[in-house]
C-alpha atoms as a PDB file:
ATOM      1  CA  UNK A   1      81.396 -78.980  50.937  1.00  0.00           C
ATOM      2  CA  UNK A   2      78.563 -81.126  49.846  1.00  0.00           C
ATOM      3  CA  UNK A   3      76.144 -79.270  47.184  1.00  0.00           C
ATOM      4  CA  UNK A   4      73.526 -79.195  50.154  1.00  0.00           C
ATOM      5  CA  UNK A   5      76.091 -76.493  52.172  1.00  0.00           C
ATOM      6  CA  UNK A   6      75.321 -72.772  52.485  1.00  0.00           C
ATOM      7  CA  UNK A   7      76.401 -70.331  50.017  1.00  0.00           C
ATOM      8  CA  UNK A   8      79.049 -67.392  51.796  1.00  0.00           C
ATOM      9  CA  UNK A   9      77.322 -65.461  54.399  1.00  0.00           C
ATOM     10  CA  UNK A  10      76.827 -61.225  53.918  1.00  0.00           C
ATOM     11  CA  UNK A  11      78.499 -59.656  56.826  1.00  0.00           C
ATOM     12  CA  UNK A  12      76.762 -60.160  60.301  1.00  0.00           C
ATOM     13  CA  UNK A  13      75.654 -63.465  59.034  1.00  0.00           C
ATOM     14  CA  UNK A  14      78.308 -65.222  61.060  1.00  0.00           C
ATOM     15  CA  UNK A  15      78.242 -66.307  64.379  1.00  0.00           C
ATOM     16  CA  UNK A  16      80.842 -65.328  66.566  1.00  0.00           C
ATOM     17  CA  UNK A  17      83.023 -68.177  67.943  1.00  0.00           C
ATOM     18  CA  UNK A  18      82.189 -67.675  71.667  1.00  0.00           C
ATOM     19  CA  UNK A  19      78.377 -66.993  71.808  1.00  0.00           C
ATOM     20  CA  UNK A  20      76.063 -70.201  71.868  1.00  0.00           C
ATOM     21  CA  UNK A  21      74.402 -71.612  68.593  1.00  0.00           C
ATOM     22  CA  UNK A  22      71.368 -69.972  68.148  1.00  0.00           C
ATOM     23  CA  UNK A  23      68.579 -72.876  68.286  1.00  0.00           C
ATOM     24  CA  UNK A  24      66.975 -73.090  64.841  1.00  0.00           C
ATOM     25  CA  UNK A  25      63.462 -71.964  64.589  1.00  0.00           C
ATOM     26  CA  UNK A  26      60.584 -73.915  62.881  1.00  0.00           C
ATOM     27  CA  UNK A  27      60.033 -72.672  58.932  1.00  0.00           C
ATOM     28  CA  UNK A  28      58.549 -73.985  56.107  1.00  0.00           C
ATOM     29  CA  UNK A  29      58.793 -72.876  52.518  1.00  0.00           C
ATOM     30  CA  UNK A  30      56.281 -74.006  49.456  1.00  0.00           C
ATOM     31  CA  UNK A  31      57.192 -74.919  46.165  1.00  0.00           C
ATOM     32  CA  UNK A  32      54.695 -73.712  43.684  1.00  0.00           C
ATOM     33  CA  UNK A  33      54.798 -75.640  40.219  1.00  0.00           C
ATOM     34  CA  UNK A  34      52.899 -74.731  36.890  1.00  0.00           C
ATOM     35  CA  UNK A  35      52.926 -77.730  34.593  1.00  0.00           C
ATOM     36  CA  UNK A  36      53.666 -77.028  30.951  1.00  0.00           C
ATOM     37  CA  UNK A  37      56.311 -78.185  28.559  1.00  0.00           C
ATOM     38  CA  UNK A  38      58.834 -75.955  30.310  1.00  0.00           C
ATOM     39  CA  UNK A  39      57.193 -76.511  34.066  1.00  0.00           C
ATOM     40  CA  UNK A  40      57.672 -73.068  36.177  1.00  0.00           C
ATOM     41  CA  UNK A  41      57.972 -72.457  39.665  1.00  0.00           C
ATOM     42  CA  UNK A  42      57.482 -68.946  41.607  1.00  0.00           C
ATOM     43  CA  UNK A  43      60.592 -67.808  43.365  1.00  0.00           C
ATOM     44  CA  UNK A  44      61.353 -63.638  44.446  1.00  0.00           C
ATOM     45  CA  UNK A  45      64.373 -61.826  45.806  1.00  0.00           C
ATOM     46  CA  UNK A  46      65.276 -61.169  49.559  1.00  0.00           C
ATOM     47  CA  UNK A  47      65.491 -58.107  49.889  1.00  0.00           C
ATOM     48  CA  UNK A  48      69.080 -56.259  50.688  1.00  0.00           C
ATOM     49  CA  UNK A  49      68.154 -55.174  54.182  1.00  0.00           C
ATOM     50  CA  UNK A  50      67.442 -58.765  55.397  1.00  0.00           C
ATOM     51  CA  UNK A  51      69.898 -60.298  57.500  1.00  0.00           C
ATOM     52  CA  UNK A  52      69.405 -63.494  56.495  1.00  0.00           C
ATOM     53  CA  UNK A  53      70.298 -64.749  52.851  1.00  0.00           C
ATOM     54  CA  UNK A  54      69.904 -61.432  51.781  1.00  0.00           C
ATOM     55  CA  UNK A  55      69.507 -60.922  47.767  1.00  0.00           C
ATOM     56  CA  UNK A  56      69.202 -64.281  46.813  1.00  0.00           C
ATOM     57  CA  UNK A  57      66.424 -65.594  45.143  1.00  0.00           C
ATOM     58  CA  UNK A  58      64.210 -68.139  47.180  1.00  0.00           C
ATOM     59  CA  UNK A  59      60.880 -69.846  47.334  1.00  0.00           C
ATOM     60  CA  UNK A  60      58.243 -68.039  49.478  1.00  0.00           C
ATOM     61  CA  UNK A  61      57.639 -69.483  52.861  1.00  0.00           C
ATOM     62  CA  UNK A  62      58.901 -68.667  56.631  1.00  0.00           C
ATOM     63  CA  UNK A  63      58.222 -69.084  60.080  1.00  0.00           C
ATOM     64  CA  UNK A  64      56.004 -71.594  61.551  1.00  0.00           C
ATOM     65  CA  UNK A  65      53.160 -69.483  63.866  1.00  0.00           C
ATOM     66  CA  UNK A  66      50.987 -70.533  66.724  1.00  0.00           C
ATOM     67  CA  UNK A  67      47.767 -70.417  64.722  1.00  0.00           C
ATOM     68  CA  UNK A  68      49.170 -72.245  62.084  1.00  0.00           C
ATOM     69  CA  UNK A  69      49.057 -75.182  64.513  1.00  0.00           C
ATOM     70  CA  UNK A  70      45.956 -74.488  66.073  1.00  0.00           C
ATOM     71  CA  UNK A  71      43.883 -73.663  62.692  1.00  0.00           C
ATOM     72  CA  UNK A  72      41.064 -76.415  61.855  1.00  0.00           C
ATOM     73  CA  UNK A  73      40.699 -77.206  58.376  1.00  0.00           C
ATOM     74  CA  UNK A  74      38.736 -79.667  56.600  1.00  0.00           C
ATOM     75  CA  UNK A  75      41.654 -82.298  55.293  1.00  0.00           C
ATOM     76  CA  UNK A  76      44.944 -83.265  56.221  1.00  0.00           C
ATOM     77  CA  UNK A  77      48.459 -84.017  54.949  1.00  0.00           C
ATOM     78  CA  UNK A  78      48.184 -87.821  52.938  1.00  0.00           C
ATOM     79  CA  UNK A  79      49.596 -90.697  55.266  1.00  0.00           C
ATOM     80  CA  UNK A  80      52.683 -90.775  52.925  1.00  0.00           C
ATOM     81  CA  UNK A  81      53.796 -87.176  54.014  1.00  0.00           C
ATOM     82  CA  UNK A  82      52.842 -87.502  57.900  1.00  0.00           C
ATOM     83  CA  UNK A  83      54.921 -90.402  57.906  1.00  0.00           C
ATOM     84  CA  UNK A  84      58.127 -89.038  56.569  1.00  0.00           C
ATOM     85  CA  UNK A  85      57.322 -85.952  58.720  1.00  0.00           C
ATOM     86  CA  UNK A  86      57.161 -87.950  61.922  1.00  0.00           C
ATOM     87  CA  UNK A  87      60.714 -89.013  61.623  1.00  0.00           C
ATOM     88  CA  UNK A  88      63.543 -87.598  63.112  1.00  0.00           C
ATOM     89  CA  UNK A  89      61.113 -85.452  64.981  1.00  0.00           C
ATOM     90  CA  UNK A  90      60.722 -85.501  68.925  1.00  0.00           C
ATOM     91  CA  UNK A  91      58.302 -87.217  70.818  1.00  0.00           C
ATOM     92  CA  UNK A  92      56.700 -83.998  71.934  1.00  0.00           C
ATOM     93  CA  UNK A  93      56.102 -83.009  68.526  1.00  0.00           C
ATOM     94  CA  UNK A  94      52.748 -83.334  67.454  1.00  0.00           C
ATOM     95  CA  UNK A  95      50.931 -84.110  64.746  1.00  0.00           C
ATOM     96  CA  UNK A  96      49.443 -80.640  64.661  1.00  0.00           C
ATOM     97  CA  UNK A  97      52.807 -78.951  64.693  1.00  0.00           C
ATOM     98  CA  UNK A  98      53.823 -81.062  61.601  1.00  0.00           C
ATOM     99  CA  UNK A  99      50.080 -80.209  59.707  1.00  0.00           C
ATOM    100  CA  UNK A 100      50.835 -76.295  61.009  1.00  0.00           C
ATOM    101  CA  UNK A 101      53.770 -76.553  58.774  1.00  0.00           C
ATOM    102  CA  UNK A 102      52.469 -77.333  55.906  1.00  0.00           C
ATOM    103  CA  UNK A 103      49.587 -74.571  57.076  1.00  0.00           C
ATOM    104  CA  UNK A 104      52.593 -71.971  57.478  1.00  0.00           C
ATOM    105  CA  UNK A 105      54.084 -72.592  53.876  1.00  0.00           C
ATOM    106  CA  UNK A 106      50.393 -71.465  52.165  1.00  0.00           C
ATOM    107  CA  UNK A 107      50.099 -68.652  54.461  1.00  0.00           C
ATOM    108  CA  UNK A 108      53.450 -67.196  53.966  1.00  0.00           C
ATOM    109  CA  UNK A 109      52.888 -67.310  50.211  1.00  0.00           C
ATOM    110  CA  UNK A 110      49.795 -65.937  50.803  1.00  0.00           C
ATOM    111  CA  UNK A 111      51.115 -62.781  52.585  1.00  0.00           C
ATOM    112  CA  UNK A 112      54.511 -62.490  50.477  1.00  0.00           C
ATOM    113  CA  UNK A 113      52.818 -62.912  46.843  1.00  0.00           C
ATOM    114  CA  UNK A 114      48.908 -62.440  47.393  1.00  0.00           C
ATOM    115  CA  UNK A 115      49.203 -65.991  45.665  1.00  0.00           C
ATOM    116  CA  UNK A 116      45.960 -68.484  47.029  1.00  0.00           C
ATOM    117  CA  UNK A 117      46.698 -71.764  47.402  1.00  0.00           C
ATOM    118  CA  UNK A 118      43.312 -73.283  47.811  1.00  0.00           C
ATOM    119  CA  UNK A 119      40.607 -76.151  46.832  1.00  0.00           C
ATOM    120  CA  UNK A 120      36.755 -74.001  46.183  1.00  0.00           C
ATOM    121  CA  UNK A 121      34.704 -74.918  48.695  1.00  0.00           C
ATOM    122  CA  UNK A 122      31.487 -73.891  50.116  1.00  0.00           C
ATOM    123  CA  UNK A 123      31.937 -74.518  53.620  1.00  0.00           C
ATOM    124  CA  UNK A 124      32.104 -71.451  55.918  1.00  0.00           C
ATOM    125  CA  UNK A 125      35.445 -71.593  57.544  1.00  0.00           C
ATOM    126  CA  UNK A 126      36.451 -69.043  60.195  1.00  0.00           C
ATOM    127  CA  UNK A 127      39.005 -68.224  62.592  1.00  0.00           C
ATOM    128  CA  UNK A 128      40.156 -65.235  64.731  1.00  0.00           C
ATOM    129  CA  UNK A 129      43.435 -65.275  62.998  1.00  0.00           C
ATOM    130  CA  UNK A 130      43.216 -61.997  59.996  1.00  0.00           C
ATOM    131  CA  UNK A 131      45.513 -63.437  57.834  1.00  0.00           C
ATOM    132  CA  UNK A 132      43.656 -66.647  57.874  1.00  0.00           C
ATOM    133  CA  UNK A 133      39.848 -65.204  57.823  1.00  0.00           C
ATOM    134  CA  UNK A 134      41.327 -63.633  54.526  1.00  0.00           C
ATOM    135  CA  UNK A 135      42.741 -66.817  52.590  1.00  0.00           C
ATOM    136  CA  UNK A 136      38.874 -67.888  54.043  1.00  0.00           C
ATOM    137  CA  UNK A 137      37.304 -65.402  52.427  1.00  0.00           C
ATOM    138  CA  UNK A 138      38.231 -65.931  49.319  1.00  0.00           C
ATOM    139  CA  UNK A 139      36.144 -69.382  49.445  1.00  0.00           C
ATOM    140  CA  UNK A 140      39.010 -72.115  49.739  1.00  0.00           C
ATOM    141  CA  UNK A 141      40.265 -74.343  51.916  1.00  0.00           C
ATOM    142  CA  UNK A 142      43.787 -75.602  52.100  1.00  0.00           C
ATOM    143  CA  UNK A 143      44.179 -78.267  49.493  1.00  0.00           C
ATOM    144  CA  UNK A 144      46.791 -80.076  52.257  1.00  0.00           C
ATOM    145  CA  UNK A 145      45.935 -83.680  50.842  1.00  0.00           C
ATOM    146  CA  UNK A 146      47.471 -82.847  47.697  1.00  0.00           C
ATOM    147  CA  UNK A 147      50.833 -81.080  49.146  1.00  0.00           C
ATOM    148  CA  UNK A 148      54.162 -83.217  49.113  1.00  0.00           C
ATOM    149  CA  UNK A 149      56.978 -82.896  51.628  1.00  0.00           C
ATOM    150  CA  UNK A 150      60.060 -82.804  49.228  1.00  0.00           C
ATOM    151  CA  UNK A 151      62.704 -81.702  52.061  1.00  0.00           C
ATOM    152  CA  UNK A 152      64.108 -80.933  55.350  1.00  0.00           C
ATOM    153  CA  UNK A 153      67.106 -78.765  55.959  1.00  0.00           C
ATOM    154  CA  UNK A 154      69.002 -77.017  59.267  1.00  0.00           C
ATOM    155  CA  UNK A 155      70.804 -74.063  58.895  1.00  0.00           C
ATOM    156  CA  UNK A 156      74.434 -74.338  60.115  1.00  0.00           C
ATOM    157  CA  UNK A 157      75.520 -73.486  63.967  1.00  0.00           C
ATOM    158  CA  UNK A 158      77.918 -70.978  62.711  1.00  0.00           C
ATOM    159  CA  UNK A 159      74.984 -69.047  61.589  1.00  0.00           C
ATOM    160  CA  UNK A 160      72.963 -66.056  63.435  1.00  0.00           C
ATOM    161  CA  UNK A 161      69.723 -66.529  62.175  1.00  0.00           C
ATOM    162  CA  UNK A 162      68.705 -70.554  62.063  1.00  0.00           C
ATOM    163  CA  UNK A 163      66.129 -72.120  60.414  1.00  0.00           C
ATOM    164  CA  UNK A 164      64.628 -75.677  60.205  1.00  0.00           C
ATOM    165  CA  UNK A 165      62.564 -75.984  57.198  1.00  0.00           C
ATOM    166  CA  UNK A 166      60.583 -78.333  56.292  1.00  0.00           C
ATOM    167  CA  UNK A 167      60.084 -77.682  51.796  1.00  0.00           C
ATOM    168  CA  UNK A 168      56.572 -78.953  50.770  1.00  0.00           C
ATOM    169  CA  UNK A 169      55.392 -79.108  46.693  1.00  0.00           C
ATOM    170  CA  UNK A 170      52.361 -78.158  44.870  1.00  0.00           C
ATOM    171  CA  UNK A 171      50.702 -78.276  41.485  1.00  0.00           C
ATOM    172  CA  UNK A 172      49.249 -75.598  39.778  1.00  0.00           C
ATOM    173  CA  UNK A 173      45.505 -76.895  39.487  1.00  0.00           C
ATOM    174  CA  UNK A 174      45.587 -75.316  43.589  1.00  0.00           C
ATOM    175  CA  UNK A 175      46.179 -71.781  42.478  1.00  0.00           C
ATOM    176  CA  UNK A 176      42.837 -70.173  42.780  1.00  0.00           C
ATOM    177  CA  UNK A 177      44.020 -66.464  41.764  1.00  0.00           C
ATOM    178  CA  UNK A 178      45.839 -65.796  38.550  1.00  0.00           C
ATOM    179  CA  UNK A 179      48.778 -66.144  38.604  1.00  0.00           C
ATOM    180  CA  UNK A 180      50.334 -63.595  36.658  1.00  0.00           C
ATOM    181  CA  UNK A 181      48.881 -61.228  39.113  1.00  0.00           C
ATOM    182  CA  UNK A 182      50.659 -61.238  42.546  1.00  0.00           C
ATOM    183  CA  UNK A 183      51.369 -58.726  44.934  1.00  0.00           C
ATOM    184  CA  UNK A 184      53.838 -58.236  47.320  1.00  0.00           C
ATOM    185  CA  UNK A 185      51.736 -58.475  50.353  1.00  0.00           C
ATOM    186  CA  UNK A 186      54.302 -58.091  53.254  1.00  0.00           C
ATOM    187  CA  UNK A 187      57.366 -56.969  51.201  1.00  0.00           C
ATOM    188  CA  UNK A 188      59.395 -60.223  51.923  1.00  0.00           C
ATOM    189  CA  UNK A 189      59.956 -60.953  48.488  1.00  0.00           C
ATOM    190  CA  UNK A 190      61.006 -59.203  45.630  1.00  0.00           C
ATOM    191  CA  UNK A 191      61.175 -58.989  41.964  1.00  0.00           C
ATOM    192  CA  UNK A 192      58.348 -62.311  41.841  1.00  0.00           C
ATOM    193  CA  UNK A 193      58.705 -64.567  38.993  1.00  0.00           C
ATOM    194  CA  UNK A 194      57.816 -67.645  37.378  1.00  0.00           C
ATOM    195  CA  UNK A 195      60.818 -69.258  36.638  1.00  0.00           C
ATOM    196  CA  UNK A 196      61.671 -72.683  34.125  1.00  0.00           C
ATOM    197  CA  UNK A 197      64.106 -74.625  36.160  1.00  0.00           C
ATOM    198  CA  UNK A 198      66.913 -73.860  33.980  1.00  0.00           C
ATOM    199  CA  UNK A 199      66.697 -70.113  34.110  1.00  0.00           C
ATOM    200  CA  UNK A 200      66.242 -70.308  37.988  1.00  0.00           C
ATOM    201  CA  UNK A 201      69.284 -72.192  38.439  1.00  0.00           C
ATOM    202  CA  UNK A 202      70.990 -69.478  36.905  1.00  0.00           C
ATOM    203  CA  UNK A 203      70.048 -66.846  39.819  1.00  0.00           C
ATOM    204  CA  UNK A 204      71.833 -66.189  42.682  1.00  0.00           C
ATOM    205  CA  UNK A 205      70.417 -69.265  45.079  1.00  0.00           C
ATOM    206  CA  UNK A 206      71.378 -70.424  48.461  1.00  0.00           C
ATOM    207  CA  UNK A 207      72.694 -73.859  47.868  1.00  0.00           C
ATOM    208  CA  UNK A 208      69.675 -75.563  49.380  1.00  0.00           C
ATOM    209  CA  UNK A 209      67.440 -73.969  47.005  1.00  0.00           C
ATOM    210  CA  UNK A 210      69.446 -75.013  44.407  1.00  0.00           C
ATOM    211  CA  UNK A 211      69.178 -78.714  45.210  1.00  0.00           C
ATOM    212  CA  UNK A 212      65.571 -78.165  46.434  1.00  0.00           C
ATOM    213  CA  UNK A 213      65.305 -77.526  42.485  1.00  0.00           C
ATOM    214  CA  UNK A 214      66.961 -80.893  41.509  1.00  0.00           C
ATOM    215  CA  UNK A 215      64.937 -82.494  43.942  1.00  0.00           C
ATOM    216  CA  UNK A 216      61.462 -80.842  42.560  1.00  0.00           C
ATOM    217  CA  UNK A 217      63.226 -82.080  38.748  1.00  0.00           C
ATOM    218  CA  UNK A 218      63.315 -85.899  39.967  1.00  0.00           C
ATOM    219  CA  UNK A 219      59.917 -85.604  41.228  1.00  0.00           C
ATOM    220  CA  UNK A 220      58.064 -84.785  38.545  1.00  0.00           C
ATOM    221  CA  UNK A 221      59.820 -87.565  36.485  1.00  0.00           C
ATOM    222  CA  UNK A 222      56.846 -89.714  38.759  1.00  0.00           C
ATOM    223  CA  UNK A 223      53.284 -89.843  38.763  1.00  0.00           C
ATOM    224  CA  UNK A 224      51.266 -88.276  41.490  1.00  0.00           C
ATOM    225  CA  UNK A 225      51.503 -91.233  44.173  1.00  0.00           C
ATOM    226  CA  UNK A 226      54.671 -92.260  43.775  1.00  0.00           C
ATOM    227  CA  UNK A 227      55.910 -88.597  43.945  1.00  0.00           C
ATOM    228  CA  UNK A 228      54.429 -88.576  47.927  1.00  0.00           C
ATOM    229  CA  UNK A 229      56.017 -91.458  48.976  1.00  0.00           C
ATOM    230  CA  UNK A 230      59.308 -90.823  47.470  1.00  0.00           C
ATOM    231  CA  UNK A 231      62.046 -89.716  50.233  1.00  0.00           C
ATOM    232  CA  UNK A 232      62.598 -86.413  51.468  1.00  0.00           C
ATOM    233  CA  UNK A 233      66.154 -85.962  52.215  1.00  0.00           C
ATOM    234  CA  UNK A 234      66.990 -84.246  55.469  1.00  0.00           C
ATOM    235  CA  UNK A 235      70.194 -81.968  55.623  1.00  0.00           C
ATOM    236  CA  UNK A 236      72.114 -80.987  59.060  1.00  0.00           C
ATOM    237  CA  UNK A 237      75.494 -80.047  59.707  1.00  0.00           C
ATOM    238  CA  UNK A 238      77.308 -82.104  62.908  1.00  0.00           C
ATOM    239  CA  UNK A 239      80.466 -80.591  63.735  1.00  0.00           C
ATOM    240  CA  UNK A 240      80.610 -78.433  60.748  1.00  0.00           C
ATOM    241  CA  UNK A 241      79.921 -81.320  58.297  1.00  0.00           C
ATOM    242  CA  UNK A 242      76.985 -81.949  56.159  1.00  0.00           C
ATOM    243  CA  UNK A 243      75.267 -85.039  56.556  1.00  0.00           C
ATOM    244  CA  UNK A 244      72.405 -85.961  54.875  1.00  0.00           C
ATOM    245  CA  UNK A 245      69.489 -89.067  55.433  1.00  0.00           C
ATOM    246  CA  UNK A 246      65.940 -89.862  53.573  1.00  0.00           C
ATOM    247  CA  UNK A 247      62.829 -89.414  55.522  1.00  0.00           C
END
């Protein structure tokens, strides 16, 4: 199996062979990098009770909500990444589902780590949403312009739970809390931790997150613009098989 595959499933991970694939829902996860000689990223442990990748250690993100879609914020994603998140996507797809994405990946970090990913500013930005009105609060807006979309994957048919995930990238110069002082918000994550590369790869990963680390490696090898235009490979399984484009 390619090294973009899935890892062996816990029990009741598996779908049975004669109920219907289980349409994948839309997720996105964030990448959060401190730059130092040894660059870090922040990864935490599923918990045991979760059906789906359960003790492995993973970047914080999840589901994709309605508000995440409907939120207005000040800036959006660069051309580079709207472009490469417009392909292979449906017609009826719109732009604001694609920004909501990248919206979902700072929320869920906000809720699983107490983590702010935000640009200071001094506009008053509101919404009915709590979770939202809280990252608000905190006098930030989403620094969107600055986030790049690294990768796209599908969870296999033969799965129960399916996600497609769209893995977006940011520096540390966007964390507006401290960062050695997170808290586990919702409980979705474990055992937080910045992590160098090397000792994360050492961790028990799902095999996407392990080239999702390769990937974030080969990135930072650029500068800053050449790093948002560069691909963002886009893994799927037909028939069983990997395959695997650029975006």
């Amino acid at each position: 199996m390619s090294k973009y595959g899935n890892t062996p499933a816990g029990p009741g991970e598996y779908r049975e062979e004669s109920a219907k694939a289980v349409r994948p829902r839309e997720a996105a996860t964030l990448i959060v990098v401190r730059q130092a000689k040894q660059p870090k990223i922040l990864m935490g442990k599923r918990a045991a009770t979760h059906k789906f990748m359960p003790n492995k250690f993973v970047f914080p993100g999840g589901r994709l909500d309605l508000i995440d879609q409907r939120l207005q914020v000040p800036k959006g994603l660069s051309a580079p990444v709207m472009k490469r998140l417009r392909k292979e996507t449906r017609k009826t797809v719109s732009d604001n589902k694609l920004r909501g994405l990248a919206l979902a990946a700072i929320r869920e970090t906000y809720e699983e780590t107490g983590l702010i990913i935000g640009r200071p500013t001094k506009k008053s930005l509101s919404t009915g949403d709590k979770v939202w009105q809280s990252y608000f609060d905190h006098g930030v807006e989403p620094p969107l312009d600055q986030m790049d979309f690294i990768a796209r994957a599908v969870t296999p048919t033969y799965r129960t739970r399916r996600f497609d995930t769209r893995f977006f990238m940011v520096y540390d110069e966007f964390i507006h809390t401290d960062p050695e002082e997170m808290a586990k918000a919702s409980g979705e994550l474990l055992d937080l931790h910045w992590l160098t590369l090397g000792d994360a790869r050492k961790l028990d990963l799902p095999a996407i997150t392990r080239s999702v680390i390769d990937m974030v490696e080969e990135r930072m090898k650029l500068d800053r613009k050449a790093q948002m235009k560069k691909p963002a490979p886009y893994v799927r399984f037909i028939n069983g098989k990997p395959l695997i484009t650029d975006l």
